[in-house]
C-alpha atoms as a PDB file:
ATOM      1  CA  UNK A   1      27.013   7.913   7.058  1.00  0.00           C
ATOM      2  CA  UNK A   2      24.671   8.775   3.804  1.00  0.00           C
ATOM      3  CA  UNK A   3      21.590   8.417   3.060  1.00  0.00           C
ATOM      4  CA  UNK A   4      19.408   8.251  -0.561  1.00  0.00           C
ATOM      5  CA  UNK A   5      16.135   9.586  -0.701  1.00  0.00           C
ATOM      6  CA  UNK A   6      13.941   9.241  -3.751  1.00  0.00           C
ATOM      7  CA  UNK A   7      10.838  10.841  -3.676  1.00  0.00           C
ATOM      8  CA  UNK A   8       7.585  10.040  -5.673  1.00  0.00           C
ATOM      9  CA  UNK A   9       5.138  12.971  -6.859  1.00  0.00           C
ATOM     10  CA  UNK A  10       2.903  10.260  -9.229  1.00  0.00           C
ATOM     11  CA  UNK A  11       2.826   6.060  -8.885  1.00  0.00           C
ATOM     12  CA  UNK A  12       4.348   4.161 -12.078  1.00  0.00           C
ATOM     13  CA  UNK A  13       1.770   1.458 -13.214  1.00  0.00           C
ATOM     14  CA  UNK A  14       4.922  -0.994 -12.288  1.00  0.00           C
ATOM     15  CA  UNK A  15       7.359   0.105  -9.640  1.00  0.00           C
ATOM     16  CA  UNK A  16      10.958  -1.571  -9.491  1.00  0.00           C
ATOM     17  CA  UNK A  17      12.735  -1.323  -6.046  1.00  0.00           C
ATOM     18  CA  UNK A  18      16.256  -2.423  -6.251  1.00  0.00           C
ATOM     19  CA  UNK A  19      17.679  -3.566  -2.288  1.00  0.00           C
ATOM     20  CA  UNK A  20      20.762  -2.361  -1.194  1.00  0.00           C
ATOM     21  CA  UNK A  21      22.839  -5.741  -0.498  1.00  0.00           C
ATOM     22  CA  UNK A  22      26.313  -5.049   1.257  1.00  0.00           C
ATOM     23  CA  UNK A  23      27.340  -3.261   3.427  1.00  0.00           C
ATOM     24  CA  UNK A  24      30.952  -1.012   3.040  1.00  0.00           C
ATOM     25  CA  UNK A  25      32.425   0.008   5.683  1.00  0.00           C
ATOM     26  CA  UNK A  26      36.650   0.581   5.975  1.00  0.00           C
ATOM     27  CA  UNK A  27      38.335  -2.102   4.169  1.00  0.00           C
ATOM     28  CA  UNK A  28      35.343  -4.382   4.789  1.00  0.00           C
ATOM     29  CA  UNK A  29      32.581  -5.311   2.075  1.00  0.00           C
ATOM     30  CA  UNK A  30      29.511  -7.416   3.819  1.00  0.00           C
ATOM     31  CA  UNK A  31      26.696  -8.669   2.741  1.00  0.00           C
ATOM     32  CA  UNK A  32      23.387  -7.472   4.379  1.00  0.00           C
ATOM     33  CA  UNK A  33      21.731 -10.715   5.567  1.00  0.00           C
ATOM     34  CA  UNK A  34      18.610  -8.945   6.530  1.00  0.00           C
ATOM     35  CA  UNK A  35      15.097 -10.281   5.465  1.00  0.00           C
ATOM     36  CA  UNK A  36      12.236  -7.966   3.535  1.00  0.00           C
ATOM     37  CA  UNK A  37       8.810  -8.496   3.862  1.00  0.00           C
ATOM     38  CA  UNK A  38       6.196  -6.809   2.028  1.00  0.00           C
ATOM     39  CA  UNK A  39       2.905  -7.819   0.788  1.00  0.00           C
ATOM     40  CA  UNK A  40       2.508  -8.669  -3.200  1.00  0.00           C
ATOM     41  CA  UNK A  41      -1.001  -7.764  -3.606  1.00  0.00           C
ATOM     42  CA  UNK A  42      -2.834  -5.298  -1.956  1.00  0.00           C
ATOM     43  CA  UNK A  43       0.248  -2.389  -1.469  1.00  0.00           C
ATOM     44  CA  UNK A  44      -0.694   0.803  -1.276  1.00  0.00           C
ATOM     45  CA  UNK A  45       1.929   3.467  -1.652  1.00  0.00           C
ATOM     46  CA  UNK A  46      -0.496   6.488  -2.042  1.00  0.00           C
ATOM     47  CA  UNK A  47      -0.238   8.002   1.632  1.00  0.00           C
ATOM     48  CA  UNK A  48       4.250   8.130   0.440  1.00  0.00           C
ATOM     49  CA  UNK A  49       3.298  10.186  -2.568  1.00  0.00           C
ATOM     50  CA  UNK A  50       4.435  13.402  -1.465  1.00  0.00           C
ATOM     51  CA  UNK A  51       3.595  17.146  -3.074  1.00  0.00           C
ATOM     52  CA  UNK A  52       5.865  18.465  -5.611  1.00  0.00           C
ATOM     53  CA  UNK A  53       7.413  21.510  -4.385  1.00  0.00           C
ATOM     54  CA  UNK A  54       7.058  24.613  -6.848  1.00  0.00           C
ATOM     55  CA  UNK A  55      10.534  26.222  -7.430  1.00  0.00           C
ATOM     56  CA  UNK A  56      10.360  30.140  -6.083  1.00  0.00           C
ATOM     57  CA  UNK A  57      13.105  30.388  -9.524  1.00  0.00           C
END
Protein backbone atom coordinates (compact mmCIF):
# COMPACT_ATOMS: atom_id res chain seq x y z
CA UNK A 1 0.00 0.00 0.00
CA UNK A 2 1.27 3.83 -0.74
CA UNK A 3 1.28 6.58 0.88
CA UNK A 4 1.53 10.66 -0.20
CA UNK A 5 3.20 12.94 1.92
CA UNK A 6 3.25 16.65 1.27
CA UNK A 7 5.16 18.63 3.42
CA UNK A 8 4.81 22.42 4.28
CA UNK A 9 8.04 24.66 5.02
CA UNK A 10 5.71 28.19 4.97
CA UNK A 11 1.52 28.47 5.43
CA UNK A 12 -0.36 29.82 2.15
CA UNK A 13 -2.72 32.74 3.23
CA UNK A 14 -5.53 30.13 1.79
CA UNK A 15 -4.83 26.44 1.96
CA UNK A 16 -6.89 23.96 -0.37
CA UNK A 17 -7.00 20.28 0.86
CA UNK A 18 -8.46 18.04 -1.69
CA UNK A 19 -9.94 14.40 0.21
CA UNK A 20 -9.13 11.31 -1.19
CA UNK A 21 -12.74 9.73 -2.01
CA UNK A 22 -12.51 5.96 -3.19
CA UNK A 23 -10.95 3.53 -2.41
CA UNK A 24 -9.08 0.98 -5.29
CA UNK A 25 -8.36 -2.02 -4.45
CA UNK A 26 -8.25 -5.29 -7.20
CA UNK A 27 -11.00 -4.94 -9.56
CA UNK A 28 -12.98 -2.99 -6.95
CA UNK A 29 -13.47 0.97 -6.95
CA UNK A 30 -15.33 2.17 -3.48
CA UNK A 31 -16.22 5.06 -2.25
CA UNK A 32 -14.76 6.15 1.18
CA UNK A 33 -17.87 6.86 3.30
CA UNK A 34 -15.82 8.21 6.10
CA UNK A 35 -16.73 11.60 7.82
CA UNK A 36 -14.03 14.72 8.34
CA UNK A 37 -14.21 16.99 10.97
CA UNK A 38 -12.16 19.93 11.41
CA UNK A 39 -12.75 23.25 12.84
CA UNK A 40 -13.35 26.39 10.29
CA UNK A 41 -12.06 29.07 12.40
CA UNK A 42 -9.50 28.95 14.77
CA UNK A 43 -6.97 26.10 12.86
CA UNK A 44 -3.71 26.28 13.54
CA UNK A 45 -1.32 24.38 11.34
CA UNK A 46 1.96 26.04 12.63
CA UNK A 47 3.25 23.14 15.04
CA UNK A 48 2.96 20.76 11.06
CA UNK A 49 5.26 23.30 9.48
CA UNK A 50 8.27 21.37 9.36
CA UNK A 51 12.16 22.66 8.65
CA UNK A 52 13.36 22.66 5.20
CA UNK A 53 16.16 20.37 4.89
CA UNK A 54 19.40 21.99 3.25
CA UNK A 55 20.66 19.74 0.35
CA UNK A 56 24.50 18.50 1.29
CA UNK A 57 24.63 18.91 -3.09
Amino acid sequence: QATKRFDLWKLPEILVVHLKRFSNSRMLRDKIDTFVDFPIEGLDLEKMVGEREVSGV
